[in-house]
C-alpha atoms as a PDB file:
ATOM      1  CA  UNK A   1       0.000   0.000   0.000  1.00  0.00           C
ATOM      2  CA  UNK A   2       2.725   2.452   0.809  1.00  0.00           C
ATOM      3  CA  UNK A   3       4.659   1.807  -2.380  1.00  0.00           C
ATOM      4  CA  UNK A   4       1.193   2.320  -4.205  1.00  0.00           C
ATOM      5  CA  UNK A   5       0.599   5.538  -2.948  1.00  0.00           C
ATOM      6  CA  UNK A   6       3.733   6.926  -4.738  1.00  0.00           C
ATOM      7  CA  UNK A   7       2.670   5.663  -8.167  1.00  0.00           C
ATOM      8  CA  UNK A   8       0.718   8.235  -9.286  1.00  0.00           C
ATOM      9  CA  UNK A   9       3.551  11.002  -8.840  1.00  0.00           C
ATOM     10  CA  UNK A  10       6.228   8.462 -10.624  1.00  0.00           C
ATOM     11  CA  UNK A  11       3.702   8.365 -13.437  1.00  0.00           C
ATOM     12  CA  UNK A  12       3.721  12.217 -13.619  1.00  0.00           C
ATOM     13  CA  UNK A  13       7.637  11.986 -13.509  1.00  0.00           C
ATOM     14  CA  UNK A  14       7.901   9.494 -16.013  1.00  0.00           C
ATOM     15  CA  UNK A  15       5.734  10.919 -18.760  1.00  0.00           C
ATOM     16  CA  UNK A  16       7.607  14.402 -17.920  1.00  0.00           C
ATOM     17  CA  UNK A  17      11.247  13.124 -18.394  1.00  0.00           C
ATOM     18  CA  UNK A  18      10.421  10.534 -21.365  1.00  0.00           C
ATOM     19  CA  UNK A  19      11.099  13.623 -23.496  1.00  0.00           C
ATOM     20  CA  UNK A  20      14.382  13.701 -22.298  1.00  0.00           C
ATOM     21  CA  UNK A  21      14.729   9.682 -22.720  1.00  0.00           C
ATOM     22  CA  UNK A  22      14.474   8.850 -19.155  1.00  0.00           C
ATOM     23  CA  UNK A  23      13.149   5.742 -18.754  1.00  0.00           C
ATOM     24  CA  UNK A  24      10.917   4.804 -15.273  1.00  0.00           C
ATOM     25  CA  UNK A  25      11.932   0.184 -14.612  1.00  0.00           C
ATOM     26  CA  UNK A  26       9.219  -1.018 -12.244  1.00  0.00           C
ATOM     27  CA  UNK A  27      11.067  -3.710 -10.216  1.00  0.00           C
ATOM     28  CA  UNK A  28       9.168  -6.482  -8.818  1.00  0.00           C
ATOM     29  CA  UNK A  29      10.958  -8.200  -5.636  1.00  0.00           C
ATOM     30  CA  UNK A  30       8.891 -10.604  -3.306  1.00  0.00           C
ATOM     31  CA  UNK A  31       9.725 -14.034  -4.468  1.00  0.00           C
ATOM     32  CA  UNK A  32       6.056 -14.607  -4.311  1.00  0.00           C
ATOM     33  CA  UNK A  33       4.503 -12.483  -6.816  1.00  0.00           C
ATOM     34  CA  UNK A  34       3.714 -14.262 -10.231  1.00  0.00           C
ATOM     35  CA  UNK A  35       3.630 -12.725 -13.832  1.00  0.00           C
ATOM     36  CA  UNK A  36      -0.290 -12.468 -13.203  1.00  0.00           C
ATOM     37  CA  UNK A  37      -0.063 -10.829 -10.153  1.00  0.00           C
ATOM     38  CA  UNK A  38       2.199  -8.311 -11.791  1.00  0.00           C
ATOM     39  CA  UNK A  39       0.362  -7.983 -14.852  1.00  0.00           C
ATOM     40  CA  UNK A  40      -2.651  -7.317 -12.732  1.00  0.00           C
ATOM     41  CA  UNK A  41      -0.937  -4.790 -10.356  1.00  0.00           C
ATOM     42  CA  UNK A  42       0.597  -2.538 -13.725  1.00  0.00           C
ATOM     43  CA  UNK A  43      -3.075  -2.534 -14.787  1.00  0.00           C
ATOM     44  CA  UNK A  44      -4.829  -1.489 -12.074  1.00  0.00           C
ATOM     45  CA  UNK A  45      -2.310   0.994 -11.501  1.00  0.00           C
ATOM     46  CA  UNK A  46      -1.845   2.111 -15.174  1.00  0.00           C
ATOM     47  CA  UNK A  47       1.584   1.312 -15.213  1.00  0.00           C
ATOM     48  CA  UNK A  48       3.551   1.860 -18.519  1.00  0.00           C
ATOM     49  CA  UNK A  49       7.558   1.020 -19.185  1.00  0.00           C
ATOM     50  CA  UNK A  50       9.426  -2.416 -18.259  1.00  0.00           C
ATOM     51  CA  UNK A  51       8.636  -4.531 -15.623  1.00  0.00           C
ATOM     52  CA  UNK A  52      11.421  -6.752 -14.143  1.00  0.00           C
ATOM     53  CA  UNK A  53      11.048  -9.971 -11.853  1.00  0.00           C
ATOM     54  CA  UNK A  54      13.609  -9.416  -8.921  1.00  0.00           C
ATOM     55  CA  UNK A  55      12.894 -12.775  -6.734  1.00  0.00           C
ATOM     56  CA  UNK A  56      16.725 -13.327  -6.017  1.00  0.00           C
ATOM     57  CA  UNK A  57      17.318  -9.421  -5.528  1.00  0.00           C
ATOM     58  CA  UNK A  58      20.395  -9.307  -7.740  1.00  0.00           C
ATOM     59  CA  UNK A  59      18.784  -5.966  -9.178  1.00  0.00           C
ATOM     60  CA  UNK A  60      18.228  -4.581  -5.327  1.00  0.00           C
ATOM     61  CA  UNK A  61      21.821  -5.666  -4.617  1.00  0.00           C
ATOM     62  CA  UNK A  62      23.473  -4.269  -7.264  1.00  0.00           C
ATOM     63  CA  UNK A  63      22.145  -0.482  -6.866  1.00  0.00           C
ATOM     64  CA  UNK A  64      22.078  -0.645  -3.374  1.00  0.00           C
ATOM     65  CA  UNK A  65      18.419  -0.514  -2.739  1.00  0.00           C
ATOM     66  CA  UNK A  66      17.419  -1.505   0.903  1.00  0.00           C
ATOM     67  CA  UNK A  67      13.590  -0.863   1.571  1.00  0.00           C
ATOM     68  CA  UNK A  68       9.995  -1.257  -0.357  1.00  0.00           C
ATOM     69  CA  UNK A  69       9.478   1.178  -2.050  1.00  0.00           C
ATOM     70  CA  UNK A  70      12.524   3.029  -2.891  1.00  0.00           C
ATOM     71  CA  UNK A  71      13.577   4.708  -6.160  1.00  0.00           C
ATOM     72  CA  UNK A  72      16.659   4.409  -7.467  1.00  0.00           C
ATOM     73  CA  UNK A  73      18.509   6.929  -9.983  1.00  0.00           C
ATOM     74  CA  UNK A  74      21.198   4.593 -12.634  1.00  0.00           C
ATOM     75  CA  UNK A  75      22.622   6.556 -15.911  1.00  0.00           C
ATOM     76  CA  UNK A  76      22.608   4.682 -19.289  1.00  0.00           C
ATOM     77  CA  UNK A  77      26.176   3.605 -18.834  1.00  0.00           C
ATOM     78  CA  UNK A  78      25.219   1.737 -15.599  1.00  0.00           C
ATOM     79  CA  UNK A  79      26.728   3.900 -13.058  1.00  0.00           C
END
């Protein structure tokens, strides 16, 4: 519910910066949640852009990301 609350003002942010070819990655980590759970949650929430499974949290790991939700800033080279 928290992380749901934000969505609406990351929509706002995403449609503003995809001008500048920012790109908004919705990141999917309990172990739990299934492709139709997702698929159902970016719908209800009218969420456009990629979707990544993150059961493992490889993706959390690697940018440093410690707490649901959090939003985390990576350039195009990686960095």
């Amino acid at each position: 519910p928290i992380a749901n609350r934000c969505l609406p003002e990351l929509r706002q942010l995403a449609a503003e910066f995809a001008t500048n070819g920012v790109r908004f990655l919705h990141i999917y980590a309990p172990p739990d949640e299934d492709d139709e759970a997702i698929r159902r949650h970016r719908r209800e929430f009218a969420l456009d852009g990629e979707a990544f499974r993150d059961p493992q949290h490889r993706l959390a790991e690697r940018f440093g990301a410690r707490t649901t939700p959090e939003v985390v800033a990576v350039a195009a080279d990686g960095s």
